[in-house]
PDB file of N, CA and C in Angstrom:
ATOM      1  N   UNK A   1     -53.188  57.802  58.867  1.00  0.00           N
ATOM      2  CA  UNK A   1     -52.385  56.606  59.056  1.00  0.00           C
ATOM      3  C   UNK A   1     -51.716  56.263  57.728  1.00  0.00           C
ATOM      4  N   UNK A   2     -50.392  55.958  58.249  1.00  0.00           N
ATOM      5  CA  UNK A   2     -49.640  55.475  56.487  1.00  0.00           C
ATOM      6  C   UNK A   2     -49.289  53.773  56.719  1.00  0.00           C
ATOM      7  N   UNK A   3     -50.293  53.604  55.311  1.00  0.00           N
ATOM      8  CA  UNK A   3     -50.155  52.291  55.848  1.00  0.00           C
ATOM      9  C   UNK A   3     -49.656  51.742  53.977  1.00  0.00           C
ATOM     10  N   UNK A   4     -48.888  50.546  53.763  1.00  0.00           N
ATOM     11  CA  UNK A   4     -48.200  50.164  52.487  1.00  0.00           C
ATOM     12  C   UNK A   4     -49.037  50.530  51.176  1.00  0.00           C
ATOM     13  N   UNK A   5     -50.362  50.305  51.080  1.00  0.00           N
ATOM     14  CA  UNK A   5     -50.910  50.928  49.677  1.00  0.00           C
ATOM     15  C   UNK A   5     -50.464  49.738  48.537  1.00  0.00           C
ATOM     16  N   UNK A   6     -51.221  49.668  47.530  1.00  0.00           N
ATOM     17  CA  UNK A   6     -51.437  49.549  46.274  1.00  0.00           C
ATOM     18  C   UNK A   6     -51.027  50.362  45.088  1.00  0.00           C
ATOM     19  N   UNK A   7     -50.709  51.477  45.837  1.00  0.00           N
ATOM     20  CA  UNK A   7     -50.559  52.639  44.163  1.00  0.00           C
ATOM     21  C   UNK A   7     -48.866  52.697  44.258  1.00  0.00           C
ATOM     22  N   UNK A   8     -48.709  52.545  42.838  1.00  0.00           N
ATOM     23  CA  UNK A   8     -47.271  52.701  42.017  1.00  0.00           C
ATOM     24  C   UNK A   8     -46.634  53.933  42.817  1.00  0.00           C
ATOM     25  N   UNK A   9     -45.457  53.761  42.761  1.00  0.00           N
ATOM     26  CA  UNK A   9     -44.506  55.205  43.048  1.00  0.00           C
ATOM     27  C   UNK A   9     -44.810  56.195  41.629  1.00  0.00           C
ATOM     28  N   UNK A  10     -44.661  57.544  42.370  1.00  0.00           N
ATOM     29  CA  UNK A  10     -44.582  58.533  40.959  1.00  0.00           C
ATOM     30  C   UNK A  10     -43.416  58.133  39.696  1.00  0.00           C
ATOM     31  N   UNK A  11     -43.568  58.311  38.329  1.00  0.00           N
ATOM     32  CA  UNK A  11     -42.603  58.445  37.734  1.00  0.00           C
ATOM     33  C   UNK A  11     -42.086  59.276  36.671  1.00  0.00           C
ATOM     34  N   UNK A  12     -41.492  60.447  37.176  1.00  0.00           N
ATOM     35  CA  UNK A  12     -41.221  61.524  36.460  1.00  0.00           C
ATOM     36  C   UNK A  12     -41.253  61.491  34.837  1.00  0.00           C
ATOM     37  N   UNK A  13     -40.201  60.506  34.754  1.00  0.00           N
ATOM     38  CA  UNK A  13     -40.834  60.476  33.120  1.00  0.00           C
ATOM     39  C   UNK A  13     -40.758  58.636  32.471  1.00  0.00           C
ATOM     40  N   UNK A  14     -41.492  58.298  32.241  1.00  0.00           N
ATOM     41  CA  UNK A  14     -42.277  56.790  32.114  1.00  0.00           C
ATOM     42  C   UNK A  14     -41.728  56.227  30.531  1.00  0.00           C
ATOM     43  N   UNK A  15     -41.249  57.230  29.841  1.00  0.00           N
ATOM     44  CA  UNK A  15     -40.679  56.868  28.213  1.00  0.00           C
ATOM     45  C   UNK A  15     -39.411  56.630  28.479  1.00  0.00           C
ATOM     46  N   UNK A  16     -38.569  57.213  29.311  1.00  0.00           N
ATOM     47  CA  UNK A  16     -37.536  57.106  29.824  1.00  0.00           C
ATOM     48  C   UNK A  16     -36.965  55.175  30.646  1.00  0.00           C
ATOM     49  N   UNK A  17     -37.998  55.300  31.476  1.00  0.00           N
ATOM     50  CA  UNK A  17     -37.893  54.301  31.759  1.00  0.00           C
ATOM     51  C   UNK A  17     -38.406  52.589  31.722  1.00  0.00           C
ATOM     52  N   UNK A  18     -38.808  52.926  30.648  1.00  0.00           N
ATOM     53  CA  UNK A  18     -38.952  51.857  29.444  1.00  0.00           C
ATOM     54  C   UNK A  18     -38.080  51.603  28.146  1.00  0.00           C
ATOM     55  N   UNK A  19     -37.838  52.381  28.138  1.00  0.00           N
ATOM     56  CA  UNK A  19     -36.432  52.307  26.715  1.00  0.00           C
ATOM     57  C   UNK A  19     -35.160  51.723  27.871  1.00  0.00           C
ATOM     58  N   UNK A  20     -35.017  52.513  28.968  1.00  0.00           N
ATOM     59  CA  UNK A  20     -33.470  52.088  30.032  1.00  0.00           C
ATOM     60  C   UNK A  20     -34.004  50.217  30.272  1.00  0.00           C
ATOM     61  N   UNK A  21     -35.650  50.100  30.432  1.00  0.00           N
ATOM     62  CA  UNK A  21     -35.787  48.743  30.748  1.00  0.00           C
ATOM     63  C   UNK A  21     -35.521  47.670  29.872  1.00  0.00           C
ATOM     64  N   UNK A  22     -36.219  48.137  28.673  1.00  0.00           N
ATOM     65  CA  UNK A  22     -36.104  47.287  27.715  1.00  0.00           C
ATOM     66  C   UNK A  22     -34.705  47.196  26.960  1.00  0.00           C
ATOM     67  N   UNK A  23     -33.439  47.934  27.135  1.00  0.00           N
ATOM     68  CA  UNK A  23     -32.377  48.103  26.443  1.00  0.00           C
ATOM     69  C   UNK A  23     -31.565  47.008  27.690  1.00  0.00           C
ATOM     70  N   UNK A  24     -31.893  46.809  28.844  1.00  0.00           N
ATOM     71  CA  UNK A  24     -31.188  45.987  29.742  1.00  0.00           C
ATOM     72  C   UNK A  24     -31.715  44.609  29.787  1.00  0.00           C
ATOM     73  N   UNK A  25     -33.153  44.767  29.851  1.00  0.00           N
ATOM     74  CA  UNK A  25     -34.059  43.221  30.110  1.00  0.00           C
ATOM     75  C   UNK A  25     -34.037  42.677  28.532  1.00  0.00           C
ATOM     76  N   UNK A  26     -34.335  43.473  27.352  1.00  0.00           N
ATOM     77  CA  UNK A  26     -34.807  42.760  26.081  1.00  0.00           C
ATOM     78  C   UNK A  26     -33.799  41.308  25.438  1.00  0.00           C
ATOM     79  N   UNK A  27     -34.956  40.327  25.117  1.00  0.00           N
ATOM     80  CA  UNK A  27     -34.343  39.172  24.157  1.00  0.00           C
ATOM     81  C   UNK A  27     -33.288  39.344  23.561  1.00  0.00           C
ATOM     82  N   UNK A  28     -32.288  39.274  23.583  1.00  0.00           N
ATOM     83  CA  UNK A  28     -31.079  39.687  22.657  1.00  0.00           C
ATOM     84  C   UNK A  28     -31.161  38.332  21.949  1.00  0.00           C
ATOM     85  N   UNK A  29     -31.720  37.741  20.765  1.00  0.00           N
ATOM     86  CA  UNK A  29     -31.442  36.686  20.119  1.00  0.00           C
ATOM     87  C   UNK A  29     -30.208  36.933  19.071  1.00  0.00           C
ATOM     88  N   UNK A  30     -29.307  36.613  19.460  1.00  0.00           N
ATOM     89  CA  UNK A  30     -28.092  36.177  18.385  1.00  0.00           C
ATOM     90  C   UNK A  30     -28.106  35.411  17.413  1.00  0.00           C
ATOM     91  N   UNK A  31     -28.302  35.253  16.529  1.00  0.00           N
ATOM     92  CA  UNK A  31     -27.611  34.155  15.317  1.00  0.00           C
ATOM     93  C   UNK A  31     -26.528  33.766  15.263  1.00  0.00           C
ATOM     94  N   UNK A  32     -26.722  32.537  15.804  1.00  0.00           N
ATOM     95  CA  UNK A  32     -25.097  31.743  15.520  1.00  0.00           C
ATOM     96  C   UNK A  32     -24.466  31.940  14.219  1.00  0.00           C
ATOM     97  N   UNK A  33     -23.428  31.760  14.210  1.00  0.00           N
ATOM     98  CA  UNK A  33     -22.516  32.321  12.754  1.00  0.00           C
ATOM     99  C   UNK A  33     -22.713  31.048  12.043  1.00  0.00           C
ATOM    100  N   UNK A  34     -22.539  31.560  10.520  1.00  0.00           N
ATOM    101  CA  UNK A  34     -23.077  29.862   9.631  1.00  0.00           C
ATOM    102  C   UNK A  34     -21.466  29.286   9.590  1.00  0.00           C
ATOM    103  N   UNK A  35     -21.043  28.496   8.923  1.00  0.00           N
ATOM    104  CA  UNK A  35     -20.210  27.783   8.643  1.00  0.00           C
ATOM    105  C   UNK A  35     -18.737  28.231   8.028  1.00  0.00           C
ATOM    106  N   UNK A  36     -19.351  29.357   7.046  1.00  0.00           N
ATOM    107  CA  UNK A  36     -18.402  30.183   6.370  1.00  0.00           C
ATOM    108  C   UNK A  36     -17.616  30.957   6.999  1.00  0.00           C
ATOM    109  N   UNK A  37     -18.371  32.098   7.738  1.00  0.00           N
ATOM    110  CA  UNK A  37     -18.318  33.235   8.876  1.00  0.00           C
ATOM    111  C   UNK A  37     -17.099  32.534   9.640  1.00  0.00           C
ATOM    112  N   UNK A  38     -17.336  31.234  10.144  1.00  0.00           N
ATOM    113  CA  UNK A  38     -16.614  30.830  11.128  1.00  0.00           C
ATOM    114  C   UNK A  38     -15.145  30.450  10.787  1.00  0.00           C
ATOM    115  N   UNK A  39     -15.401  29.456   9.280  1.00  0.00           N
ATOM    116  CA  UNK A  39     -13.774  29.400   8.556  1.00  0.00           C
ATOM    117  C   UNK A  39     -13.496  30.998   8.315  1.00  0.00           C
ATOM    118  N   UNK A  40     -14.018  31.801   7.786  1.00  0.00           N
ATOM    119  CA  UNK A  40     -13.222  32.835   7.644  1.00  0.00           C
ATOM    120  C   UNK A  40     -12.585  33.333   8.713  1.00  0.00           C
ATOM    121  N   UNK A  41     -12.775  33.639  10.182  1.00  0.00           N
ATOM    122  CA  UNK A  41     -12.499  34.072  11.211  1.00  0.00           C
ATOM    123  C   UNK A  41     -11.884  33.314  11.428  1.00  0.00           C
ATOM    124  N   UNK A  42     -11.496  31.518  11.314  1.00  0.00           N
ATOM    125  CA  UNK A  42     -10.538  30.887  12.466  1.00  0.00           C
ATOM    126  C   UNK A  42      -9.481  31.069  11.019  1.00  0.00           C
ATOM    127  N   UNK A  43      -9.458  31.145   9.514  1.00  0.00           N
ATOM    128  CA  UNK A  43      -8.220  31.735   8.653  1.00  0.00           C
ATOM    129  C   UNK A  43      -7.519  33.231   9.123  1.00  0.00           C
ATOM    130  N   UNK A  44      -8.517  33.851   9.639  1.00  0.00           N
ATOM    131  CA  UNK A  44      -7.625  35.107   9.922  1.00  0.00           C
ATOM    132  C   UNK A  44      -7.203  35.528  11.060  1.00  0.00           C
ATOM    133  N   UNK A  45      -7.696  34.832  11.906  1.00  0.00           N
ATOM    134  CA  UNK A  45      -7.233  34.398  13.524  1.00  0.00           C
ATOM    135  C   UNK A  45      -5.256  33.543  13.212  1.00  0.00           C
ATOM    136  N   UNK A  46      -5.320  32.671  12.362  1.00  0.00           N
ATOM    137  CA  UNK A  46      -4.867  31.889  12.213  1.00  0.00           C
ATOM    138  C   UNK A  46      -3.574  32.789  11.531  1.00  0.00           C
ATOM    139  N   UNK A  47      -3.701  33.467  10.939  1.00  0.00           N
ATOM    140  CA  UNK A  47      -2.920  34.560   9.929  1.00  0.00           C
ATOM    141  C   UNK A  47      -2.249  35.410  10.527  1.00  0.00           C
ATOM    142  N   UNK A  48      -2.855  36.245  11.805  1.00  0.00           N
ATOM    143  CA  UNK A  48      -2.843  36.837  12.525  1.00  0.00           C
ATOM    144  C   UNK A  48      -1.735  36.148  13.821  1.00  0.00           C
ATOM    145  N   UNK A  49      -1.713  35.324  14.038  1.00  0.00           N
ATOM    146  CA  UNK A  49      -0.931  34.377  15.296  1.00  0.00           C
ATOM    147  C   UNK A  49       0.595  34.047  14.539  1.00  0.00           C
ATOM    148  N   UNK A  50       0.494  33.914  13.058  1.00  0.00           N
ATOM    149  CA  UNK A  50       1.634  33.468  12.285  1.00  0.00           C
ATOM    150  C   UNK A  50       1.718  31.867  11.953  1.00  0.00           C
ATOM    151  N   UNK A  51       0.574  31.512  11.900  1.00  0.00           N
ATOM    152  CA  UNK A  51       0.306  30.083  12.070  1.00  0.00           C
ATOM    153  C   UNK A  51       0.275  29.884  10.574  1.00  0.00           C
ATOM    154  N   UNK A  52       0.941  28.926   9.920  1.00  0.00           N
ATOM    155  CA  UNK A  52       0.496  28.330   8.924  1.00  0.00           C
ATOM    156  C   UNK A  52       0.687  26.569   8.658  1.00  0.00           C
ATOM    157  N   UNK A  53      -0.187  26.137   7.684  1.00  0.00           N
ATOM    158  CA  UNK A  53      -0.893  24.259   7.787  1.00  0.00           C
ATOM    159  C   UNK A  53       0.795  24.087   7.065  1.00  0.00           C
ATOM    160  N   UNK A  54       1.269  22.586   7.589  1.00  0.00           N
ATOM    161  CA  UNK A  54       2.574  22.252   6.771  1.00  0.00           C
ATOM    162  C   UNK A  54       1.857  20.321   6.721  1.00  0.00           C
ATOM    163  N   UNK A  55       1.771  19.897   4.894  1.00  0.00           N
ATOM    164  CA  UNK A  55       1.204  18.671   4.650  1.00  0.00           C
ATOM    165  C   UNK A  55       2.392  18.233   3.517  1.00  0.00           C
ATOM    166  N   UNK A  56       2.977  17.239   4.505  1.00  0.00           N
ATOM    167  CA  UNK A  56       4.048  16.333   3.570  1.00  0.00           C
ATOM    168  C   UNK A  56       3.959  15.150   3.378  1.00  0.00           C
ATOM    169  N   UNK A  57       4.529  14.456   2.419  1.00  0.00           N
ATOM    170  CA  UNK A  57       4.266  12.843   2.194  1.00  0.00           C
ATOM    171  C   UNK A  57       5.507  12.706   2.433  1.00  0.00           C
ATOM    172  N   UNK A  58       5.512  11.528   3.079  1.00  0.00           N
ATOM    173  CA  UNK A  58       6.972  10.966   3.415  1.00  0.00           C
ATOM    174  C   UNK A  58       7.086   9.462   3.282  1.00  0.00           C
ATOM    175  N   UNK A  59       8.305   8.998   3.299  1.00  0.00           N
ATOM    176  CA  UNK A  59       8.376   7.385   3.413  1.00  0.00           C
ATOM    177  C   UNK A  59       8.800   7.250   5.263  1.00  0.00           C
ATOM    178  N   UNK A  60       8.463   5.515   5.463  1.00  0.00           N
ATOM    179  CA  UNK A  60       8.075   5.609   6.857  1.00  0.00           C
ATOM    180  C   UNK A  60       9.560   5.942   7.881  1.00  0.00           C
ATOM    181  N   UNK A  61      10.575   6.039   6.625  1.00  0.00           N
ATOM    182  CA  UNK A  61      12.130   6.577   7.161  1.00  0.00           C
ATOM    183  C   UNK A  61      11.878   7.553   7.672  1.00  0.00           C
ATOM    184  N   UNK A  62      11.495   8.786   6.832  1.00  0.00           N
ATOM    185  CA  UNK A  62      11.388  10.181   7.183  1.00  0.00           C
ATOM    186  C   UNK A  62      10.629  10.566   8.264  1.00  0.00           C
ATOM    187  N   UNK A  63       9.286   9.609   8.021  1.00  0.00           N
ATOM    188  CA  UNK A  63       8.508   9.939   9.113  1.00  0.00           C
ATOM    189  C   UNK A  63       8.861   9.781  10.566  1.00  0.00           C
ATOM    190  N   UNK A  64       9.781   9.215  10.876  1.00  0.00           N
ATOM    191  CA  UNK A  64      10.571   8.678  12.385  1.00  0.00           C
ATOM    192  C   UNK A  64      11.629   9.442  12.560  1.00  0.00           C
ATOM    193  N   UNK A  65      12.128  10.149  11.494  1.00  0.00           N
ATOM    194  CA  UNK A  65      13.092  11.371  11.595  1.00  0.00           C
ATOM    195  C   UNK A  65      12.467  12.480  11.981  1.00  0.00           C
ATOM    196  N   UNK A  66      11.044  12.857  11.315  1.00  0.00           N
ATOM    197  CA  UNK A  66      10.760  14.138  11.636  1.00  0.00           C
ATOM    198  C   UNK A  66      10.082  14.216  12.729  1.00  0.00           C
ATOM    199  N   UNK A  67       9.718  12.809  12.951  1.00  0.00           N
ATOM    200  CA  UNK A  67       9.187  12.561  14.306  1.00  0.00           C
ATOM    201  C   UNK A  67      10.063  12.879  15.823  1.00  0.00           C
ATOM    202  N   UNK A  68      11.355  12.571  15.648  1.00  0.00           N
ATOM    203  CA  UNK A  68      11.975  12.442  16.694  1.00  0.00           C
ATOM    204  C   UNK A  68      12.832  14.316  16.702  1.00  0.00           C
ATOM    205  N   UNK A  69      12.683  14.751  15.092  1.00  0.00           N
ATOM    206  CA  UNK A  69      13.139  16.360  15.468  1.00  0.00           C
ATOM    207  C   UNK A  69      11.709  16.972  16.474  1.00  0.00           C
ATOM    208  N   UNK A  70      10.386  16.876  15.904  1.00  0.00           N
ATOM    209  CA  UNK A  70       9.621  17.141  16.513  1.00  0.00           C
ATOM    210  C   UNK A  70       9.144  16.896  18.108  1.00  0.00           C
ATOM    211  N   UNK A  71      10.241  15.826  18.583  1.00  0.00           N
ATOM    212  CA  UNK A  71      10.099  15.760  19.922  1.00  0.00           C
ATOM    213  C   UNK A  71       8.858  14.940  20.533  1.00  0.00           C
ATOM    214  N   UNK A  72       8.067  13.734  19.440  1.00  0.00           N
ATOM    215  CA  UNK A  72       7.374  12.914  19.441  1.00  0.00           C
ATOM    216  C   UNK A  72       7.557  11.860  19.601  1.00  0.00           C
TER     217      UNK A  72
END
């Protein structure tokens, strides 16, 4: 009579399928990036797009001029 059993299936080779397990199931703990890591990457992200910072002082004339070229 075949009836469900207790005993494991055979497994041809058992090193095999512990490295395939553990390379899919294992903790992957990441380290968040520190502070630096992150300015450096959003400067060269930033470099990369053609983006660059523009900081002017103006009187409150100018500022309503460049305001209204800017479409604000």
């Amino acid at each position: 009579m075949n009836g469900k059993g207790s005993a494991p299936r055979p497994m041809p080779n058992r090193e095999k399928f512990e490295s395939n397990f553990d390379a899919i199931f294992r903790n992957k703990e990441k380290k968040p990036k520190d502070k630096a890591q992150m300015m450096r990457d959003m400067r060269e992200r930033r470099k990369t797009e053609g983006l660059t910072e523009l900081t002017i002082w103006v009187t409150p004339e100018q500022e309503k001029q460049v305001m209204e070229l800017l479409g604000k």
